[in-house]
N, C-alpha and C. Protein backbone atom coordinates (compact mmCIF):
# COMPACT_ATOMS: atom_id res chain seq x y z
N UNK A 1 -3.24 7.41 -55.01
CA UNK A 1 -4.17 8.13 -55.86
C UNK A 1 -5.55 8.27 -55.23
N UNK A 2 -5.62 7.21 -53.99
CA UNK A 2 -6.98 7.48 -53.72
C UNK A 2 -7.11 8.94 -52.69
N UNK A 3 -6.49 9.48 -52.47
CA UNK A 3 -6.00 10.66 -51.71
C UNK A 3 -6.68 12.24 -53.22
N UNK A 4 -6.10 11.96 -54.13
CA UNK A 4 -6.44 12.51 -55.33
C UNK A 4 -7.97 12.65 -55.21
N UNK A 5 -8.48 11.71 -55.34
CA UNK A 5 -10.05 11.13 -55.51
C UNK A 5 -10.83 12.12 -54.35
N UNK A 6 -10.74 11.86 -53.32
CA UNK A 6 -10.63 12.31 -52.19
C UNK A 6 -10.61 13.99 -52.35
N UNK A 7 -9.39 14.86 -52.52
CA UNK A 7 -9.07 15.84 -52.56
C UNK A 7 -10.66 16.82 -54.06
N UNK A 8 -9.90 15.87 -55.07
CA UNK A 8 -10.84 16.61 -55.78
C UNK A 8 -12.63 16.35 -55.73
N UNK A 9 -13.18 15.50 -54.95
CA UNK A 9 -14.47 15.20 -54.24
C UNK A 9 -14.64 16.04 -53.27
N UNK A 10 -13.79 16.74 -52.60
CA UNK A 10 -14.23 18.14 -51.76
C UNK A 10 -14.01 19.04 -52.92
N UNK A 11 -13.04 19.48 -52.97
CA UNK A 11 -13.32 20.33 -54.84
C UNK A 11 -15.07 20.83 -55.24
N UNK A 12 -14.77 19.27 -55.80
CA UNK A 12 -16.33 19.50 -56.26
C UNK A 12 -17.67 19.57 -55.85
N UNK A 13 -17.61 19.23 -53.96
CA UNK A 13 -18.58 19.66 -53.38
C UNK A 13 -18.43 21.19 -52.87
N UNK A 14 -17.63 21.74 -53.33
CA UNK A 14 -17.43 23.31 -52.32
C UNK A 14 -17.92 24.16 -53.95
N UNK A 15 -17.87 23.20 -55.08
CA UNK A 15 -18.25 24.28 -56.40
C UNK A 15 -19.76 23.69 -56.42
N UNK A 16 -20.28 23.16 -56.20
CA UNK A 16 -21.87 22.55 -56.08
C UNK A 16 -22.18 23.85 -54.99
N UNK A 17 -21.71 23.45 -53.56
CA UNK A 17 -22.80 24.71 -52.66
C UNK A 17 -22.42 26.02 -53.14
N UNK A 18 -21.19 26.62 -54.28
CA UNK A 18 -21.19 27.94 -54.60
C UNK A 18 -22.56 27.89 -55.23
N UNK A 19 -22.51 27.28 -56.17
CA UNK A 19 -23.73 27.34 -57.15
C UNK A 19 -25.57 27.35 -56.14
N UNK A 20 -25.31 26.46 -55.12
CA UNK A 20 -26.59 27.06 -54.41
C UNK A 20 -26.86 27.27 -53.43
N UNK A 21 -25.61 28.03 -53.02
CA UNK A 21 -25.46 29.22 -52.06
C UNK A 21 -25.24 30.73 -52.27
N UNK A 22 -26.04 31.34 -53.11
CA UNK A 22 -25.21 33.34 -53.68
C UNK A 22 -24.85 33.98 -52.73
N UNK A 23 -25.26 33.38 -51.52
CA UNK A 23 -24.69 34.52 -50.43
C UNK A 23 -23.20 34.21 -49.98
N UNK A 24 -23.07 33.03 -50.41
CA UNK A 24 -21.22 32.85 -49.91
C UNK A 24 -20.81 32.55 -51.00
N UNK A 25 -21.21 32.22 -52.27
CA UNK A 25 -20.41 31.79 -53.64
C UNK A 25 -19.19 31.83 -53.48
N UNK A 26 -18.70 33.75 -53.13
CA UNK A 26 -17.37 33.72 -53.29
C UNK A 26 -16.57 32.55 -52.53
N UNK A 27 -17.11 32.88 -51.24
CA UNK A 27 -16.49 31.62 -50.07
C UNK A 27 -15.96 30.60 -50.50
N UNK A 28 -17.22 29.73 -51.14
CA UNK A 28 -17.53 28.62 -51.35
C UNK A 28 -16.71 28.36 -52.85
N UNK A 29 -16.34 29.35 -53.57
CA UNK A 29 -15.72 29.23 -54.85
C UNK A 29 -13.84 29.63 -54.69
N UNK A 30 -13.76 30.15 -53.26
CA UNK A 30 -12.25 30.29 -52.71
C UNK A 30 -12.01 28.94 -52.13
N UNK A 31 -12.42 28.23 -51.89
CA UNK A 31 -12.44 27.00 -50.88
C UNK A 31 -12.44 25.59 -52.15
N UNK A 32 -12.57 26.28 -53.01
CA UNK A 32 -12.56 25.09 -54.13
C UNK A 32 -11.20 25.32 -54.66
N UNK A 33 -10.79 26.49 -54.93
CA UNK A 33 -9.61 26.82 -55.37
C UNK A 33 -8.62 26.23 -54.62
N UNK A 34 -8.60 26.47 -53.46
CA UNK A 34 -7.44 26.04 -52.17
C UNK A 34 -8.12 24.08 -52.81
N UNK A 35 -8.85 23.84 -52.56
CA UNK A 35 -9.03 21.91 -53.00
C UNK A 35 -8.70 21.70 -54.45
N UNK A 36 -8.33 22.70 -55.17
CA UNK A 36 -7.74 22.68 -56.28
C UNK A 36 -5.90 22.50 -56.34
N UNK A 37 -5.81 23.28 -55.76
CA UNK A 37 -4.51 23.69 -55.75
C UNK A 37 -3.98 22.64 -54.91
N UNK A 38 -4.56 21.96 -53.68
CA UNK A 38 -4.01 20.87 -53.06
C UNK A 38 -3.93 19.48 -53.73
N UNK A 39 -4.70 19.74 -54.88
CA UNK A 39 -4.98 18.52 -55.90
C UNK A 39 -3.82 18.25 -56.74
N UNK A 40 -3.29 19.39 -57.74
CA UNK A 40 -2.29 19.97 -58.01
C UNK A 40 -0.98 20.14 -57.49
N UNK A 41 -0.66 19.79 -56.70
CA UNK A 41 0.08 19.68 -55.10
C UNK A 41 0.26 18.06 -55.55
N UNK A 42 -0.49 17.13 -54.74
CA UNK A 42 -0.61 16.15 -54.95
C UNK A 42 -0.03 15.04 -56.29
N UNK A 43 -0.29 15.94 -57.07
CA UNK A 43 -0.13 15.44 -58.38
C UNK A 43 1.31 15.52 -58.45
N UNK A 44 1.73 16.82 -58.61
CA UNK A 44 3.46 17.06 -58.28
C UNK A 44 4.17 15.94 -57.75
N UNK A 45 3.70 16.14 -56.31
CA UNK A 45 4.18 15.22 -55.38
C UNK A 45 4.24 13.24 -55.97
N UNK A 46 3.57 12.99 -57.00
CA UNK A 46 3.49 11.66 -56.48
C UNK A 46 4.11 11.79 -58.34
N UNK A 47 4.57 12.64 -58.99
CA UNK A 47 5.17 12.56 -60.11
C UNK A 47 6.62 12.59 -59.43
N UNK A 48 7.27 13.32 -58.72
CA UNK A 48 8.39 13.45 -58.25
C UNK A 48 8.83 12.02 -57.38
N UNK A 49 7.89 11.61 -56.68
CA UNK A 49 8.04 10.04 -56.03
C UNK A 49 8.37 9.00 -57.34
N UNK A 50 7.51 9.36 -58.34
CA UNK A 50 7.84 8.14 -59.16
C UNK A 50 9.13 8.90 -59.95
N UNK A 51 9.62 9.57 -60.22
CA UNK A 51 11.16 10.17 -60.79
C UNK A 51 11.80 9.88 -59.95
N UNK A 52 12.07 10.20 -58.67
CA UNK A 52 12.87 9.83 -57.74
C UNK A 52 12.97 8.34 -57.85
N UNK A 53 11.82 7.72 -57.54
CA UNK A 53 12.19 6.04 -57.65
C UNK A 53 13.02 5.26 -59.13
N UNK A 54 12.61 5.84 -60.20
CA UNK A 54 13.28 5.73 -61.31
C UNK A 54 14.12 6.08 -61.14
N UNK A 55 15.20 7.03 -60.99
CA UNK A 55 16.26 7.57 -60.68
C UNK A 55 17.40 6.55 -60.02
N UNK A 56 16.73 6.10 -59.01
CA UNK A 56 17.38 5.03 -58.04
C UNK A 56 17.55 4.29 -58.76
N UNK A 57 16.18 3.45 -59.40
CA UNK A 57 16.36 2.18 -60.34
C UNK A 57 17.60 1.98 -61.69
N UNK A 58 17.80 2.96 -62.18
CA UNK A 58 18.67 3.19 -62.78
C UNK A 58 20.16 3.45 -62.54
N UNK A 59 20.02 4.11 -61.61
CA UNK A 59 21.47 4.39 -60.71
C UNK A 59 22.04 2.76 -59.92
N UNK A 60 21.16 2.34 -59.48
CA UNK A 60 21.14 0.58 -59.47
C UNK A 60 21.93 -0.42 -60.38
């Protein structure tokens, strides 16, 4: 999870310099999206690790 932490802490520094940067906002507000979506990603990923491991445990 500390990967999470991590991911969405660039997130939220790329939506800080949109806000005081107007000349790249968009940039800077596409680049949050992509640290969004890898966040989201992440999340998937470590829900499917813990199903998978349950899965086993049970099949056990």
């Amino acid at each position: 999870m500390n990967r999470l932490v991590e991911i969405r802490s660039q997130e939220s520094l790329c939506r800080e310099r949109a806000a005081l940067d107007s000349e790249r906002r968009v940039f800077w507000l596409a680049q949050a999206q992509e640290w969004e979506q890898r966040a989201l990603d992440e999340i998937a990923y470590h829900f499917r690790e813990c199903n998978r491991f349950q899965a086993e445990l049970t099949a056990a």
